[in-house]
Every structure is written in C-alpha cells, then in structure tokens.
N, C-alpha and C. Protein backbone atom coordinates (compact mmCIF):
# COMPACT_ATOMS: atom_id res chain seq x y z
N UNK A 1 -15.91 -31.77 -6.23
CA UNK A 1 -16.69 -31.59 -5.01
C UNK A 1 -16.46 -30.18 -4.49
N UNK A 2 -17.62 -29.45 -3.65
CA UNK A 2 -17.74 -28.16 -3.30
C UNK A 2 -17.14 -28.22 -1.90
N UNK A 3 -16.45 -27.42 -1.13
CA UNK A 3 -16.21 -27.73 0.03
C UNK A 3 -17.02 -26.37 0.76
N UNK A 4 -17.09 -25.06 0.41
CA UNK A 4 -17.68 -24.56 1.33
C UNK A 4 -19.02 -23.67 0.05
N UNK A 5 -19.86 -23.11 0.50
CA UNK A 5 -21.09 -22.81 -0.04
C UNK A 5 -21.63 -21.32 0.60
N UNK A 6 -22.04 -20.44 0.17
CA UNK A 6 -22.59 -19.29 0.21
C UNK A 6 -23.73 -18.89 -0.45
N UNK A 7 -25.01 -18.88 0.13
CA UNK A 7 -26.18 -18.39 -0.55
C UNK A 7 -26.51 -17.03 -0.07
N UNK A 8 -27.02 -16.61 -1.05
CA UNK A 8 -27.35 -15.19 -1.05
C UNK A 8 -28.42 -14.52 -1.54
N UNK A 9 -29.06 -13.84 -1.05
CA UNK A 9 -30.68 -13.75 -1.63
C UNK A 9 -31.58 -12.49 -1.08
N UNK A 10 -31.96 -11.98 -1.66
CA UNK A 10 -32.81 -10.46 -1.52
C UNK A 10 -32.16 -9.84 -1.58
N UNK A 11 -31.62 -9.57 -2.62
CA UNK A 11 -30.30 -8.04 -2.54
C UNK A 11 -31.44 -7.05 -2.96
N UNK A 12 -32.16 -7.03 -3.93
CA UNK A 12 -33.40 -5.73 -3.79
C UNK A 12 -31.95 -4.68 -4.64
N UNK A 13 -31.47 -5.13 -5.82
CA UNK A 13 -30.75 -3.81 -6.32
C UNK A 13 -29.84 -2.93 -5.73
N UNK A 14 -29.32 -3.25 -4.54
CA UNK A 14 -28.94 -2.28 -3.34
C UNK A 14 -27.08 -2.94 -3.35
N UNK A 15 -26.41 -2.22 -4.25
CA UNK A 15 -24.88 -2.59 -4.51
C UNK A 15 -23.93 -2.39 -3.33
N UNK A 16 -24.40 -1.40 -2.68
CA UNK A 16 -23.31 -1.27 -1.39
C UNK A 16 -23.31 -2.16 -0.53
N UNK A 17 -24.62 -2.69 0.44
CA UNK A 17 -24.74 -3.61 0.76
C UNK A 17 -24.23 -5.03 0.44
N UNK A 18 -25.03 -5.33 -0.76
CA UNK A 18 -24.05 -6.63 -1.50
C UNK A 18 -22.70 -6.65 -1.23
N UNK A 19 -21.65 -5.61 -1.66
CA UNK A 19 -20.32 -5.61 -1.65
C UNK A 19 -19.72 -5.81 0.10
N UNK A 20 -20.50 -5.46 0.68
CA UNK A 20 -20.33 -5.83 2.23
C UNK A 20 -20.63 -7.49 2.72
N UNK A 21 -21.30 -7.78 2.00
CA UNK A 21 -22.11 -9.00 2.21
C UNK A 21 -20.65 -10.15 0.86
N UNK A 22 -20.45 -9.27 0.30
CA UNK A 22 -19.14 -10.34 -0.47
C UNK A 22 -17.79 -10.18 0.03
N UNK A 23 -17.76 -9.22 0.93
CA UNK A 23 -16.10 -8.74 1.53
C UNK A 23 -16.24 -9.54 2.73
N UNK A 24 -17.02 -9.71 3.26
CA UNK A 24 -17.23 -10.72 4.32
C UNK A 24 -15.91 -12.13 4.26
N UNK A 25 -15.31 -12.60 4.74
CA UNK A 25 -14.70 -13.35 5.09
C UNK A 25 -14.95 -14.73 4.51
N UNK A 26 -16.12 -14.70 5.31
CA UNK A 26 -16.37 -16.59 5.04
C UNK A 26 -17.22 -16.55 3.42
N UNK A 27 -17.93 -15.19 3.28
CA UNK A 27 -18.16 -15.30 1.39
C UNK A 27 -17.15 -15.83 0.73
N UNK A 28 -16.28 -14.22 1.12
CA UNK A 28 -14.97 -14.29 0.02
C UNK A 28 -14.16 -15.53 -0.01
N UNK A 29 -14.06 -16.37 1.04
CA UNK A 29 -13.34 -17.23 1.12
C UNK A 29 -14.01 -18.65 0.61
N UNK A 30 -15.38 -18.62 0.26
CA UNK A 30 -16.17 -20.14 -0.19
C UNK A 30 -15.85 -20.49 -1.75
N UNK A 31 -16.18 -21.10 -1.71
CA UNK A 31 -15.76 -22.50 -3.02
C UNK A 31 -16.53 -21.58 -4.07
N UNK A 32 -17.96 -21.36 -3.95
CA UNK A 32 -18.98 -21.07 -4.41
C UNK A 32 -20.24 -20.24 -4.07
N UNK A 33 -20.51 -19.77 -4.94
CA UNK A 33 -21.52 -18.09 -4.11
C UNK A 33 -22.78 -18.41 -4.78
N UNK A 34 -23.77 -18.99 -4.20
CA UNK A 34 -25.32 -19.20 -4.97
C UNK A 34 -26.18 -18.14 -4.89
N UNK A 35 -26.71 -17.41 -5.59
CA UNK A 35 -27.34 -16.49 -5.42
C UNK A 35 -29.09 -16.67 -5.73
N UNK A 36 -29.74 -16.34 -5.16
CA UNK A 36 -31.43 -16.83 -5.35
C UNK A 36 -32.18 -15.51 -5.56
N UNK A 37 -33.46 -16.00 -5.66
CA UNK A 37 -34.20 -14.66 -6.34
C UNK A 37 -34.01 -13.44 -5.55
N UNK A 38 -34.52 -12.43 -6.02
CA UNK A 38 -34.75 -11.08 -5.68
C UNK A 38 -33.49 -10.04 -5.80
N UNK A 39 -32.74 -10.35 -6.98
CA UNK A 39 -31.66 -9.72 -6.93
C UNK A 39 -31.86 -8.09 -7.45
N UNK A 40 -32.19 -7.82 -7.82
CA UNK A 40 -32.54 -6.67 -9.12
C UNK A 40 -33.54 -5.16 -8.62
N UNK A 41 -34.91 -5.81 -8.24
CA UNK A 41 -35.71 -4.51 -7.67
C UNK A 41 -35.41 -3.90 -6.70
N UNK A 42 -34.96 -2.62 -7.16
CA UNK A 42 -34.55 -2.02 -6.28
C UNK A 42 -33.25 -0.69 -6.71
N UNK A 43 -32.52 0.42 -6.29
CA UNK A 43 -32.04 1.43 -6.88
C UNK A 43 -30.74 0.94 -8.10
N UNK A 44 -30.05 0.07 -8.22
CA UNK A 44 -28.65 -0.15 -8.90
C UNK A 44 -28.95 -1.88 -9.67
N UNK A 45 -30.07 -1.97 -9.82
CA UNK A 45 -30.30 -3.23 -10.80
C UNK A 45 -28.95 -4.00 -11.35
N UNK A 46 -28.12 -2.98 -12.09
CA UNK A 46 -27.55 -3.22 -13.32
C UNK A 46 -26.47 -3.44 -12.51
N UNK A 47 -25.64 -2.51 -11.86
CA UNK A 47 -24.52 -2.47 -11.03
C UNK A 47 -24.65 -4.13 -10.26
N UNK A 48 -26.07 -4.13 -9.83
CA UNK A 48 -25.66 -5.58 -8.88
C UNK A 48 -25.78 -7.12 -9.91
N UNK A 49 -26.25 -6.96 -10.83
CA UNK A 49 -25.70 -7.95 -11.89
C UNK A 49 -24.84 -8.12 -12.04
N UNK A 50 -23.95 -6.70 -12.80
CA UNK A 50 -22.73 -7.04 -13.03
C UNK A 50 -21.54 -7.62 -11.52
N UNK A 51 -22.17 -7.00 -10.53
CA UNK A 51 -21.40 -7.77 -9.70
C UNK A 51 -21.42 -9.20 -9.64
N UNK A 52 -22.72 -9.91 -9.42
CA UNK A 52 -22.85 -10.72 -9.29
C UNK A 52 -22.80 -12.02 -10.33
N UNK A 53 -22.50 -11.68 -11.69
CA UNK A 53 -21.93 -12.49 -12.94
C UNK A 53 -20.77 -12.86 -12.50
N UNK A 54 -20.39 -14.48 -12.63
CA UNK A 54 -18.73 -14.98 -12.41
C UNK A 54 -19.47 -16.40 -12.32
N UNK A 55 -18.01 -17.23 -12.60
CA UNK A 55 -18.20 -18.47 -12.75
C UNK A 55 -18.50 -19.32 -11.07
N UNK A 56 -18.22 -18.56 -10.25
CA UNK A 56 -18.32 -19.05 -9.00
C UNK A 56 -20.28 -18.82 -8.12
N UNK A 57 -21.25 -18.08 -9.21
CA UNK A 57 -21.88 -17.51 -8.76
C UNK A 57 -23.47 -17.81 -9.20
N UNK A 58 -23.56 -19.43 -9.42
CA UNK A 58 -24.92 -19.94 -10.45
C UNK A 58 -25.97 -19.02 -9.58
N UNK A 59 -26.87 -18.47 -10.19
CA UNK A 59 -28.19 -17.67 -9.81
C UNK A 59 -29.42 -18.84 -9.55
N UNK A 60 -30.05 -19.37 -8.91
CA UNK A 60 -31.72 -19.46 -8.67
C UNK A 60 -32.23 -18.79 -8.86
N UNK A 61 -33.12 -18.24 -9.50
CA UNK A 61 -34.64 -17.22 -9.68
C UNK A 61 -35.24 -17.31 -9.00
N UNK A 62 -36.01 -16.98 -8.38
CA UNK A 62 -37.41 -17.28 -7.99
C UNK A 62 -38.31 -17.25 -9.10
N UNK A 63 -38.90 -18.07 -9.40
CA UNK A 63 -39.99 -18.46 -10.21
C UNK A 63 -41.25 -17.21 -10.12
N UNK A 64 -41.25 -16.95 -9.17
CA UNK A 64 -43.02 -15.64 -8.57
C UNK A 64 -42.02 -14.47 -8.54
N UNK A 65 -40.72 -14.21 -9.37
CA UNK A 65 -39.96 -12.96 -9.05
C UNK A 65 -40.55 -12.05 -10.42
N UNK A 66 -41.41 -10.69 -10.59
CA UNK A 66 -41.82 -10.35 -10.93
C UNK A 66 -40.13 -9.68 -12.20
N UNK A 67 -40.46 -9.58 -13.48
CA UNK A 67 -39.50 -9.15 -14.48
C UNK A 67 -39.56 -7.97 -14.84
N UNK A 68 -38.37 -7.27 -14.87
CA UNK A 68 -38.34 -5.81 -14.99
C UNK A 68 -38.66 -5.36 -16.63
C-alpha cells in the first residue's frame, strides 16, 4: 500500500524548475512521484527524463501529447 502520492505534470523540458518542484519537502518525502504528460517540450528534454526515470516515478502520457 502507497501512503503518500505526488503528481506531477507540465514540466515543458524546463530542468531547473522540476528540481525545485522535487526538493520540495512533501515531494521528496512521498511514497511515490506520478508523473503525467507534457514532460519533454521544451529547452532540456533529455536532462528532464533522465531526472525523472526511478522506480518511484511511473509516467502517464498523455495520449494527444504530440512526439518529438
């Protein structure tokens, strides 16, 4: 069982942000980090993947999320 939950969604490629948005407290501190579409378009694509790969971190797509 999950006890606490973190979704996360429109990062738009933008790594600095993200890393603010995961140093956060109640992120860093959840069970589990869900992440949903719109991760990618936008300046650091690659950088915010690799952040966002880990076993704590299943992705949603958006289905209408256009592919690079």
């Amino acid at each position: 069982m999950t006890g606490t939950v973190a979704v996360l969604s429109d990062i738009h490629g933008m790594l600095g942000p993200l890393d603010q948005v995961l140093a956060e407290p109640a992120v860093a501190s959840a069970d589990l980090v869900v992440v949903t579409g719109d991760h990618t378009w936008g300046p650091e694509p690659a950088e915010v993947l690799d952040r966002l790969v880990g076993p704590r971190r299943p992705s949603a797509p958006d289905p209408r999320q256009r592919r690079p």
